[in-house]
PDB file of N, CA and C in Angstrom:
ATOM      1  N   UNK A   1      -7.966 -20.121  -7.171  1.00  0.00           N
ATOM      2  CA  UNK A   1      -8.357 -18.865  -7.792  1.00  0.00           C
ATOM      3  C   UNK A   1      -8.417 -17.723  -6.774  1.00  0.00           C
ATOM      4  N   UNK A   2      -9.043 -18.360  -5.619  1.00  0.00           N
ATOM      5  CA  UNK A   2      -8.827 -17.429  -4.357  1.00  0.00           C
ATOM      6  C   UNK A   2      -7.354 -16.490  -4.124  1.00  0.00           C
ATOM      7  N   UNK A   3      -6.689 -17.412  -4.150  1.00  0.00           N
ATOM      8  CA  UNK A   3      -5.304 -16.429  -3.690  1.00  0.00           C
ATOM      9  C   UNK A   3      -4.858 -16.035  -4.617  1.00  0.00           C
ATOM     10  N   UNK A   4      -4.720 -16.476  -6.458  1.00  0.00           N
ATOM     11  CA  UNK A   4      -4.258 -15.621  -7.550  1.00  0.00           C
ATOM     12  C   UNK A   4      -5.057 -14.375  -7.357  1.00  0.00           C
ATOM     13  N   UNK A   5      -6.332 -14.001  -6.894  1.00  0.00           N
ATOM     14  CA  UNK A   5      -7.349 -12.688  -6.692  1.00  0.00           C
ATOM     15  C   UNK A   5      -6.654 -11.979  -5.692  1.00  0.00           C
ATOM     16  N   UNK A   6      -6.144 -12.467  -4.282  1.00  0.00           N
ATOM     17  CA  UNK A   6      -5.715 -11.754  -3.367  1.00  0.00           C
ATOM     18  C   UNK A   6      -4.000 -11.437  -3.746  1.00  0.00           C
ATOM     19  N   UNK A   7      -3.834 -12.289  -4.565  1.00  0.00           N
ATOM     20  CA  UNK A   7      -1.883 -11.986  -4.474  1.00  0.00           C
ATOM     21  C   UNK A   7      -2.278 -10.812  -5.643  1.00  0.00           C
ATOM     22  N   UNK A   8      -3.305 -10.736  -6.433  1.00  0.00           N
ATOM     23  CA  UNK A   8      -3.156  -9.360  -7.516  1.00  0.00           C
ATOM     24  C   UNK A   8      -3.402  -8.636  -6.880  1.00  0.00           C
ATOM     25  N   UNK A   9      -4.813  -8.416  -5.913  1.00  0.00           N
ATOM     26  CA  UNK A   9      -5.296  -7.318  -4.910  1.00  0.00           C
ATOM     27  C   UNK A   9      -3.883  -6.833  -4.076  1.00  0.00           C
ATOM     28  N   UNK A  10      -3.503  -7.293  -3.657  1.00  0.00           N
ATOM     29  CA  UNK A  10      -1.994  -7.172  -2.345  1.00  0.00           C
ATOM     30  C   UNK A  10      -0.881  -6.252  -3.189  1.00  0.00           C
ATOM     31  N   UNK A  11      -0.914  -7.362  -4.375  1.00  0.00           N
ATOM     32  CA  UNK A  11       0.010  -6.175  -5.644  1.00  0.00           C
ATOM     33  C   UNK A  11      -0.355  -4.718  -6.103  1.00  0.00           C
ATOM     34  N   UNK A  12      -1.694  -4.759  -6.225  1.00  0.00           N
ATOM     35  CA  UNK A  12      -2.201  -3.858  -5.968  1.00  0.00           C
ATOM     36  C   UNK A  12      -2.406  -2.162  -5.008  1.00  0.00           C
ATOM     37  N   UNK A  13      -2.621  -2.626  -4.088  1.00  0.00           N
ATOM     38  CA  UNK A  13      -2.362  -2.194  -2.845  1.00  0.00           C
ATOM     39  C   UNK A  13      -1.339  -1.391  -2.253  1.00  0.00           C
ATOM     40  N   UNK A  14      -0.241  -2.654  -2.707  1.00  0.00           N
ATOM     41  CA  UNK A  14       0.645  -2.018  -2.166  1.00  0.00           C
ATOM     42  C   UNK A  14       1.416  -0.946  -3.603  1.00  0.00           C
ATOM     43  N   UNK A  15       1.203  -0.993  -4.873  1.00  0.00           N
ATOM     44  CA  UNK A  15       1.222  -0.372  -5.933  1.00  0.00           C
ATOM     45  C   UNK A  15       0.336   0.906  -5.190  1.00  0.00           C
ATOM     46  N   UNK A  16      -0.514   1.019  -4.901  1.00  0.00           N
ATOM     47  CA  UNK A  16      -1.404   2.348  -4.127  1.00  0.00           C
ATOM     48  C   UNK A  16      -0.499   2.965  -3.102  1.00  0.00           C
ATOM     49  N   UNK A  17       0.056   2.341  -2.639  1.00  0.00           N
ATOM     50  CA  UNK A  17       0.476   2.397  -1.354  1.00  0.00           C
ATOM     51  C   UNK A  17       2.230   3.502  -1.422  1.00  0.00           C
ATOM     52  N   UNK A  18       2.883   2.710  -2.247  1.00  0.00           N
ATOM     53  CA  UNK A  18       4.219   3.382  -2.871  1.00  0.00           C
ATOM     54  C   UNK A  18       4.335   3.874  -4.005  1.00  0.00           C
ATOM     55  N   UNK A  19       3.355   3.792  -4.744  1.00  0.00           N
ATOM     56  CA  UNK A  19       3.724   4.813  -5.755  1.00  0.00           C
ATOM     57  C   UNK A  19       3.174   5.373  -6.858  1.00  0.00           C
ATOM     58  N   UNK A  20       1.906   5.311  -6.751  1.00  0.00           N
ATOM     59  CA  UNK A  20       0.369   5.756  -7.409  1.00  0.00           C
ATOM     60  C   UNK A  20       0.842   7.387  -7.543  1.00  0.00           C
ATOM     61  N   UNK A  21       0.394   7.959  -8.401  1.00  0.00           N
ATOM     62  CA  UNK A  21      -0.014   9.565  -8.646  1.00  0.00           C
ATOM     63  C   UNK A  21      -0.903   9.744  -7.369  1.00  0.00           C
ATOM     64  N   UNK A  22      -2.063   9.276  -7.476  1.00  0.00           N
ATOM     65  CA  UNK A  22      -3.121   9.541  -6.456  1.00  0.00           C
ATOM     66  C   UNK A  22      -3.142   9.573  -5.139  1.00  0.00           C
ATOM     67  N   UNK A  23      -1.891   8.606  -4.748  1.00  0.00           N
ATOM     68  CA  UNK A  23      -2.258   8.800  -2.881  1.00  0.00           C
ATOM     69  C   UNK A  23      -0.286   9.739  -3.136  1.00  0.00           C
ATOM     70  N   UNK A  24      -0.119   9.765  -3.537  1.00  0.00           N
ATOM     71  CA  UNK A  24       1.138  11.279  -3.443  1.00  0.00           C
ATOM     72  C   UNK A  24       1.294  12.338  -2.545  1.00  0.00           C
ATOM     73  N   UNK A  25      -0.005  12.829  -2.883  1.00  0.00           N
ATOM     74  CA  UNK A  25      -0.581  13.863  -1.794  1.00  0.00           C
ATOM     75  C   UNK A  25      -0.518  13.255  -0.388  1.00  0.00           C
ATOM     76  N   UNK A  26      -0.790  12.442  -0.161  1.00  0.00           N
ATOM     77  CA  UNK A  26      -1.354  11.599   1.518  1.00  0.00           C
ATOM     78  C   UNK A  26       0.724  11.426   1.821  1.00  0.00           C
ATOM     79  N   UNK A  27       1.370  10.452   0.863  1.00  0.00           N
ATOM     80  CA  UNK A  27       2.509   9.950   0.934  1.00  0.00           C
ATOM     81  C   UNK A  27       3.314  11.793   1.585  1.00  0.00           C
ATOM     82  N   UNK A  28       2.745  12.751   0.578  1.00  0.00           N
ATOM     83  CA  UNK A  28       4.047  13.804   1.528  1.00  0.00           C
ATOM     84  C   UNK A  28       3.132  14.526   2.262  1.00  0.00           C
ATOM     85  N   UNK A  29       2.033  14.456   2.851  1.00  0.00           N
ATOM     86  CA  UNK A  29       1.784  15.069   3.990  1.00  0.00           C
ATOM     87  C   UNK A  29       2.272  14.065   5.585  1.00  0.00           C
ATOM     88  N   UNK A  30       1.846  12.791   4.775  1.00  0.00           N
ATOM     89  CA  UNK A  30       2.752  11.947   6.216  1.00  0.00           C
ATOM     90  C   UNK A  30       4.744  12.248   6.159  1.00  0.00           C
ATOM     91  N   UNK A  31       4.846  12.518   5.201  1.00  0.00           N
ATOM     92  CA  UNK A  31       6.580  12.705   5.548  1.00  0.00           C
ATOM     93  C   UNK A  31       6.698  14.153   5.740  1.00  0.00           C
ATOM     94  N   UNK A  32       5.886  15.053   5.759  1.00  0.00           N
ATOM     95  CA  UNK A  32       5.702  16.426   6.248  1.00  0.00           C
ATOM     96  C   UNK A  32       5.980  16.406   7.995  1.00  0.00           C
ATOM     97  N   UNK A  33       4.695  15.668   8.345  1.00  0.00           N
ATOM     98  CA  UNK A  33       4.365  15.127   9.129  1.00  0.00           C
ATOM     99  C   UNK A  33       5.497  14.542  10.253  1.00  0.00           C
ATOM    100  N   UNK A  34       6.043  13.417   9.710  1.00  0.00           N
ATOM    101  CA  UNK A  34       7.177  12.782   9.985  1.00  0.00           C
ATOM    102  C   UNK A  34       8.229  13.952  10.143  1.00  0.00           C
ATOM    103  N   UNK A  35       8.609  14.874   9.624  1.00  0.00           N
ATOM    104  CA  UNK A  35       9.669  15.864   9.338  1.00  0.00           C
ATOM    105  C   UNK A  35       9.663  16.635  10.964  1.00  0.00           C
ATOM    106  N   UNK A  36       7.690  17.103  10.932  1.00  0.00           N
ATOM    107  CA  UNK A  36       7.645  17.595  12.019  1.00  0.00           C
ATOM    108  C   UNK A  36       7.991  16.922  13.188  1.00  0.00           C
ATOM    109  N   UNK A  37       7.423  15.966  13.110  1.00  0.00           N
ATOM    110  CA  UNK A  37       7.911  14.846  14.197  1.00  0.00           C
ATOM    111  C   UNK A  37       9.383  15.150  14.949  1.00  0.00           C
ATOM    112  N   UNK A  38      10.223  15.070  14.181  1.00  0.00           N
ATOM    113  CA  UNK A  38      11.648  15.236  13.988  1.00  0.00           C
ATOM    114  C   UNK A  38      12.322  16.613  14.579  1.00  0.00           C
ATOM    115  N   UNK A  39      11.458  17.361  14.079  1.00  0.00           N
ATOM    116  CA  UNK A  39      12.245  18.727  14.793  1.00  0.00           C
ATOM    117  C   UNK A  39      11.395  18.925  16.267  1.00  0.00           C
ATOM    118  N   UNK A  40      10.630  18.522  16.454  1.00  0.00           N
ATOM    119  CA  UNK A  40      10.311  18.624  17.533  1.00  0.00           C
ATOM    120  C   UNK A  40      10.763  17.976  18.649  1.00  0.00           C
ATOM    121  N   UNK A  41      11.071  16.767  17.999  1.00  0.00           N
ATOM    122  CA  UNK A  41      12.232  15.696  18.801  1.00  0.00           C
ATOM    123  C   UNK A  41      11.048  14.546  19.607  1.00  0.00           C
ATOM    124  N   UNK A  42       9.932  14.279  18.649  1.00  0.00           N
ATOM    125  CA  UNK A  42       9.061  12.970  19.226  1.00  0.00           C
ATOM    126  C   UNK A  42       9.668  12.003  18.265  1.00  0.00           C
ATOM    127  N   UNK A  43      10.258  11.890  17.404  1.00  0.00           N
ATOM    128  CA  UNK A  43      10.682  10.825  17.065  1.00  0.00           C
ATOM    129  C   UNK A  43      12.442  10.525  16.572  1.00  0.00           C
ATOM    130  N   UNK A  44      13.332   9.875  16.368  1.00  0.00           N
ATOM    131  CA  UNK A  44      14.702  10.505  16.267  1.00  0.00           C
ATOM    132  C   UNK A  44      14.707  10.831  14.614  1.00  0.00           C
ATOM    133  N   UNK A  45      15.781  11.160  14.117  1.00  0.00           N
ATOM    134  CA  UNK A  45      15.599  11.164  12.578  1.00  0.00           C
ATOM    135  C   UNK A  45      16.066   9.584  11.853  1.00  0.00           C
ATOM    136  N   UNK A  46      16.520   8.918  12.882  1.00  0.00           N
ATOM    137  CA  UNK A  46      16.311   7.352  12.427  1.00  0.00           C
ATOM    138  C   UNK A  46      15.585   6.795  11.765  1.00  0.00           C
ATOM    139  N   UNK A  47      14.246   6.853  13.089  1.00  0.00           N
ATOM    140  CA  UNK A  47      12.975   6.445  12.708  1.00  0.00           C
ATOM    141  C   UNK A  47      12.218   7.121  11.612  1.00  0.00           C
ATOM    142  N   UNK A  48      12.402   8.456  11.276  1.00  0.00           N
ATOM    143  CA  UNK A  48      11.638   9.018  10.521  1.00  0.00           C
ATOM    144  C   UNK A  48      12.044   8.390   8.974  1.00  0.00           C
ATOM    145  N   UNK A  49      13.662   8.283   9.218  1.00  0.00           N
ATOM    146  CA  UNK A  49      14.716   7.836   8.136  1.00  0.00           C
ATOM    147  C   UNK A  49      13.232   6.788   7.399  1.00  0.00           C
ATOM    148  N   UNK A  50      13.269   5.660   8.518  1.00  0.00           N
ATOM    149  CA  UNK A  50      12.814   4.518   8.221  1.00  0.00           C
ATOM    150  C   UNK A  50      11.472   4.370   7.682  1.00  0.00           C
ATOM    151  N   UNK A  51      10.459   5.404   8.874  1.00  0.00           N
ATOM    152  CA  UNK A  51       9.177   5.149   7.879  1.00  0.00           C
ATOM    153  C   UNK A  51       8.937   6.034   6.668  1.00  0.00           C
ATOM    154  N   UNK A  52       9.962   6.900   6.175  1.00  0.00           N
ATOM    155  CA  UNK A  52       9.567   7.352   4.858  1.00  0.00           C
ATOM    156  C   UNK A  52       9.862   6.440   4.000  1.00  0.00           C
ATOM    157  N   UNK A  53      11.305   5.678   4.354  1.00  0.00           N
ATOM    158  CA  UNK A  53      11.892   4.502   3.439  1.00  0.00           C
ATOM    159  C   UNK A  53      10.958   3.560   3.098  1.00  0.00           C
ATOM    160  N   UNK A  54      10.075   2.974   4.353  1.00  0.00           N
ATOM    161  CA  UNK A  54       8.742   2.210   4.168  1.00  0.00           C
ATOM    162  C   UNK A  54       7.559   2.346   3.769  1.00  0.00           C
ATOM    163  N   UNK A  55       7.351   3.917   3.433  1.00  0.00           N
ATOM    164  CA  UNK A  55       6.584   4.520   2.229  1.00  0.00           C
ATOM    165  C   UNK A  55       6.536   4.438   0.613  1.00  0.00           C
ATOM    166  N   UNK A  56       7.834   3.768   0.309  1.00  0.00           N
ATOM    167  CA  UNK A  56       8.643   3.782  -0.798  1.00  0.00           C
ATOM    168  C   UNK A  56       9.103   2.303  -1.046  1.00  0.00           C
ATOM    169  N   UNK A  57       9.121   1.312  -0.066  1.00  0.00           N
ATOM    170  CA  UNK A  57      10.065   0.200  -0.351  1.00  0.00           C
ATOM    171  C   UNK A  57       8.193  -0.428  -0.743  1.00  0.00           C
ATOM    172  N   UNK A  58       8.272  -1.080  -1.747  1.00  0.00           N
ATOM    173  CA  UNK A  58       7.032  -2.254  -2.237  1.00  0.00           C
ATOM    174  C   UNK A  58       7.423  -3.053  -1.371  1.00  0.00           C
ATOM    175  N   UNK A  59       8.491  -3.802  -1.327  1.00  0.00           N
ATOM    176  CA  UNK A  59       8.778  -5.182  -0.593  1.00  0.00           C
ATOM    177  C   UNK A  59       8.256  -4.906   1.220  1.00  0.00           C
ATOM    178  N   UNK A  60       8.523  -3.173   1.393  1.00  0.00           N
ATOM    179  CA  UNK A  60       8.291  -3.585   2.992  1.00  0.00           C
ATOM    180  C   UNK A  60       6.584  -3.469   3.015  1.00  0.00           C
ATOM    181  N   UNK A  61       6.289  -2.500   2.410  1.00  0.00           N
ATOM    182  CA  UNK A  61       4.655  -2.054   2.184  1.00  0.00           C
ATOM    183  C   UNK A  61       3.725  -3.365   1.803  1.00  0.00           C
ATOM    184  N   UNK A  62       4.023  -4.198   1.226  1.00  0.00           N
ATOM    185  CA  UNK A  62       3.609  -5.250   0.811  1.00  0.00           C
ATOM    186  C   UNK A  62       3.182  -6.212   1.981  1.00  0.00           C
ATOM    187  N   UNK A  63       4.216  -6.073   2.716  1.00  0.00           N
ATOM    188  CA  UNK A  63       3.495  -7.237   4.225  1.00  0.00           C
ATOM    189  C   UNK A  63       2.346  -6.176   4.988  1.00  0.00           C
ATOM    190  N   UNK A  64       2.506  -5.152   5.189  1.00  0.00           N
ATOM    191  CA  UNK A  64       1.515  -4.740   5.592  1.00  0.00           C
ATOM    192  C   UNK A  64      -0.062  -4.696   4.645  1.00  0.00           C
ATOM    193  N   UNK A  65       0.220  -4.362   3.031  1.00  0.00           N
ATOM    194  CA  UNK A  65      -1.121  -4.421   2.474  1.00  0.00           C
ATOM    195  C   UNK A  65      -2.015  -5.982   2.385  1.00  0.00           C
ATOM    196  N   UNK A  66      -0.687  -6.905   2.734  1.00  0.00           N
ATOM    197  CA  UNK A  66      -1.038  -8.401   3.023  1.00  0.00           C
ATOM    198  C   UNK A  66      -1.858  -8.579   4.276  1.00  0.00           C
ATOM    199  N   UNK A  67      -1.110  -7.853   5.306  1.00  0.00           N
ATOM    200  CA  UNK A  67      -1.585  -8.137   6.424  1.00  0.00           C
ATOM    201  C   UNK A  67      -3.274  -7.642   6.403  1.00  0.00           C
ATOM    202  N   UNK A  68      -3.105  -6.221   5.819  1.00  0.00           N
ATOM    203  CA  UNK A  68      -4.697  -5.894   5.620  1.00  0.00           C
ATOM    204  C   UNK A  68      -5.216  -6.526   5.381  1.00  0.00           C
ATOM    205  N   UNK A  69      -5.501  -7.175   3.564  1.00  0.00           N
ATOM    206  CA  UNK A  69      -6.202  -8.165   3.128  1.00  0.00           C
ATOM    207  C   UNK A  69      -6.373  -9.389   3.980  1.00  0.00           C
ATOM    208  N   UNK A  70      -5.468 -10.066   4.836  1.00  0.00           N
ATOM    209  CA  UNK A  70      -6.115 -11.181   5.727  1.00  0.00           C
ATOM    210  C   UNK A  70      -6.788 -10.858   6.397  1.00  0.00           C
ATOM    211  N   UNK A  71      -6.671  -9.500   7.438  1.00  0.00           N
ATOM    212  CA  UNK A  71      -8.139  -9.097   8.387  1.00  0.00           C
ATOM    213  C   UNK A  71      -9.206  -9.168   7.567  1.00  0.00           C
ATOM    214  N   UNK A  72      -9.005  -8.240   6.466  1.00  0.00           N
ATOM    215  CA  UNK A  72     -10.461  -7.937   5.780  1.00  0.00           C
ATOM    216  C   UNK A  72     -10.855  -9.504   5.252  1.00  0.00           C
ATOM    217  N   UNK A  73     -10.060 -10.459   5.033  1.00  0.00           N
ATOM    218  CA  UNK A  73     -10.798 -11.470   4.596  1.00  0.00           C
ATOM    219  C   UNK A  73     -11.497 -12.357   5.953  1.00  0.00           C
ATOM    220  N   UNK A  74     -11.061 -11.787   7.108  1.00  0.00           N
ATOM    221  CA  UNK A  74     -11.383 -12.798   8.081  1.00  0.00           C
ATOM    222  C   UNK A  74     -12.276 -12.052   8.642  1.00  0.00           C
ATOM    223  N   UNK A  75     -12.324 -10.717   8.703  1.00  0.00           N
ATOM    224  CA  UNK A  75     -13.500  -9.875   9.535  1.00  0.00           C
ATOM    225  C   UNK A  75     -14.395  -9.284   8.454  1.00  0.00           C
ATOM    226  N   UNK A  76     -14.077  -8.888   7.449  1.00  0.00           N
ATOM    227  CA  UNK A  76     -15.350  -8.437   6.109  1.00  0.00           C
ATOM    228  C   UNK A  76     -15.217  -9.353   5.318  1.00  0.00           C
ATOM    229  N   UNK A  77     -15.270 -10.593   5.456  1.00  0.00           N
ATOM    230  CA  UNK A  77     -15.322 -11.549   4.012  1.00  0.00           C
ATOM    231  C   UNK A  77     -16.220 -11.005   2.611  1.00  0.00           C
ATOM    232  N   UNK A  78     -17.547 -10.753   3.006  1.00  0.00           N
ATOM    233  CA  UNK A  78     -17.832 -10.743   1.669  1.00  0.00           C
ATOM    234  C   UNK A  78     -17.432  -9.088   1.217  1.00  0.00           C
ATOM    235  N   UNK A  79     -17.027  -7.972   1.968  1.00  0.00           N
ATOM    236  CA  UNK A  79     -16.237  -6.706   1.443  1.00  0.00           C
ATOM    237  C   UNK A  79     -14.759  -6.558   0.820  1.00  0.00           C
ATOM    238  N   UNK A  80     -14.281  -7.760   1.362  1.00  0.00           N
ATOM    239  CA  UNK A  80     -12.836  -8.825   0.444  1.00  0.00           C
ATOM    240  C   UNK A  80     -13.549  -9.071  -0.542  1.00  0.00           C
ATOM    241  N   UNK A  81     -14.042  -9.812  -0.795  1.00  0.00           N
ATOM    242  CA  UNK A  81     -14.338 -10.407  -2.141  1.00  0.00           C
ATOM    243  C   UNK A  81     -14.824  -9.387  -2.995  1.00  0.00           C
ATOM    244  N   UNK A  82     -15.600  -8.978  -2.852  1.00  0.00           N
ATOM    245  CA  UNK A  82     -15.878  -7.517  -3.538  1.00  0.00           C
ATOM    246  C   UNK A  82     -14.378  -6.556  -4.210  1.00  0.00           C
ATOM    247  N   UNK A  83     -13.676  -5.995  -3.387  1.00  0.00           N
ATOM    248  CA  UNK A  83     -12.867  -5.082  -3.338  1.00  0.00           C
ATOM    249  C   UNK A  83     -11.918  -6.049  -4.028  1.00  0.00           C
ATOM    250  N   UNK A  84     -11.353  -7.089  -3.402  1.00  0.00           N
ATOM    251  CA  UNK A  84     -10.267  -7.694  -4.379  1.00  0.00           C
ATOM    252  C   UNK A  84     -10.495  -8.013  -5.860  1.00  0.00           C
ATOM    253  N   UNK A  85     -11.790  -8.130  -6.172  1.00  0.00           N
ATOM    254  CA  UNK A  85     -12.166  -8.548  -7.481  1.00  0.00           C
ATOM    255  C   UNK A  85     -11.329  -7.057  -8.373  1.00  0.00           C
ATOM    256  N   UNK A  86     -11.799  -5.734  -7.701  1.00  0.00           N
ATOM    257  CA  UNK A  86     -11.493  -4.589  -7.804  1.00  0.00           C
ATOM    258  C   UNK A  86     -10.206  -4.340  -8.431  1.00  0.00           C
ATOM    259  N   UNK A  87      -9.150  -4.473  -6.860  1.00  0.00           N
ATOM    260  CA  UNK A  87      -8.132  -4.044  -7.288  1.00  0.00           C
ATOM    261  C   UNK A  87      -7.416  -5.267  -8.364  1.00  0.00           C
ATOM    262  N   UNK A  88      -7.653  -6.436  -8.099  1.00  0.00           N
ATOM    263  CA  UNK A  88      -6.999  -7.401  -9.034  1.00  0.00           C
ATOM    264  C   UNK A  88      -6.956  -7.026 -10.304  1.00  0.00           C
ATOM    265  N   UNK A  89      -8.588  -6.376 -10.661  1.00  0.00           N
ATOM    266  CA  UNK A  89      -9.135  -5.430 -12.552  1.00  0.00           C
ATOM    267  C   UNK A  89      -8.054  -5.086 -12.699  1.00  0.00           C
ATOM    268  N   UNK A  90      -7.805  -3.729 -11.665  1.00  0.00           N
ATOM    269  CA  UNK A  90      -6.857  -2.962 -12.236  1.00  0.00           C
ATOM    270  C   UNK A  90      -5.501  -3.470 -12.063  1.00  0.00           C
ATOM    271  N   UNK A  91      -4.985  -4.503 -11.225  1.00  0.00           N
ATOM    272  CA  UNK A  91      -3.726  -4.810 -11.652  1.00  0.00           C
ATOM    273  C   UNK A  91      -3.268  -5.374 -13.058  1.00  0.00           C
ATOM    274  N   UNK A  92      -4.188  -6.115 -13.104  1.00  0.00           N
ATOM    275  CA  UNK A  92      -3.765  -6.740 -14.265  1.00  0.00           C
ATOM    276  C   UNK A  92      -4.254  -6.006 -16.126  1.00  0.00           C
ATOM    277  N   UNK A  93      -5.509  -5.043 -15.348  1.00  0.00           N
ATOM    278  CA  UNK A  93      -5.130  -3.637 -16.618  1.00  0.00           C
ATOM    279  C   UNK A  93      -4.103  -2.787 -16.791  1.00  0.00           C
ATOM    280  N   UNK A  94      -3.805  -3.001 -15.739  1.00  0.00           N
ATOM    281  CA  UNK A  94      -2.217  -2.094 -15.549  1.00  0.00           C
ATOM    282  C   UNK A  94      -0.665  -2.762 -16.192  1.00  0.00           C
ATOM    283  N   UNK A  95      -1.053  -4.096 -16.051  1.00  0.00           N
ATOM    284  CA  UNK A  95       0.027  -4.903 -16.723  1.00  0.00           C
ATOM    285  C   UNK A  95      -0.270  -5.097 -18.375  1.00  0.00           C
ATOM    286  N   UNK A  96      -1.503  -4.867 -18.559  1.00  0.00           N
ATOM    287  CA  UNK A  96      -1.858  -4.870 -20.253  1.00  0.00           C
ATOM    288  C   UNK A  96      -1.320  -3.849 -20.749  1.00  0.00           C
ATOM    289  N   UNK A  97      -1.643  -2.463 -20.018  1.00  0.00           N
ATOM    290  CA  UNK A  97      -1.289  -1.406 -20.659  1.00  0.00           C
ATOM    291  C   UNK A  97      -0.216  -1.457 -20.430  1.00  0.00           C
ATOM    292  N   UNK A  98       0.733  -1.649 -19.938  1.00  0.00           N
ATOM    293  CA  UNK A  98       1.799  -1.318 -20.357  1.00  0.00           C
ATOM    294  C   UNK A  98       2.856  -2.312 -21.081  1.00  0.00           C
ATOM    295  N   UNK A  99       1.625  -2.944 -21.760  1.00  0.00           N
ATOM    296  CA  UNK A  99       2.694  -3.784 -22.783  1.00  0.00           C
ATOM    297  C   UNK A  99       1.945  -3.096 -24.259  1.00  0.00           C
ATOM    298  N   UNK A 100       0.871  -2.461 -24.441  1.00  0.00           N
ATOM    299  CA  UNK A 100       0.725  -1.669 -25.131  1.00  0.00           C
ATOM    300  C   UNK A 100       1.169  -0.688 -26.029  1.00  0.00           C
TER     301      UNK A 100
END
């Protein structure tokens, strides 16, 4: 039951992560950000290529919101359990509604 909670939380997450209304705002001030990067010449437009792409790809965002959830389960255990109960709600309200 443990990991069906964390594989919804992770789905979750990374659903926050690429492509929520709500973190939108955050998503284009970091590719603002990134842009600046670019003309200034601290990063090439490769790299910038890449981490906007990884703003956007679920599959790449996903190992990282994974990777989160294992710290937090190994260094805040009981703030994991809490929070995943969380986002798991809403994943799987999110999959109701939209069979609605």
């Amino acid at each position: 039951m443990n990991l069906l909670l964390d594989l919804l939380a992770v789905h979750r997450l990374t659903r926050l992560i690429t492509r929520d209304e709500i973190t939108n705002p955050l998503r284009e001030t970091i590719e603002k950000e990134i842009g600046t990067a670019v003309t200034a010449k601290i990063i090439s437009q490769s790299t910038a290529d890449k981490l906007i792409y990884l703003m956007g790809c679920d599959w790449c965002a996903s190992i990282w919101a994974a990777s989160f959830a294992l710290a937090m389960r190994r260094y805040m255990p009981d703030f994991w359990n809490n929070l995943k109960y969380v986002l798991a709600a809403s994943t799987v309200t999110g999959f109701i509604a939209s069979y609605e």
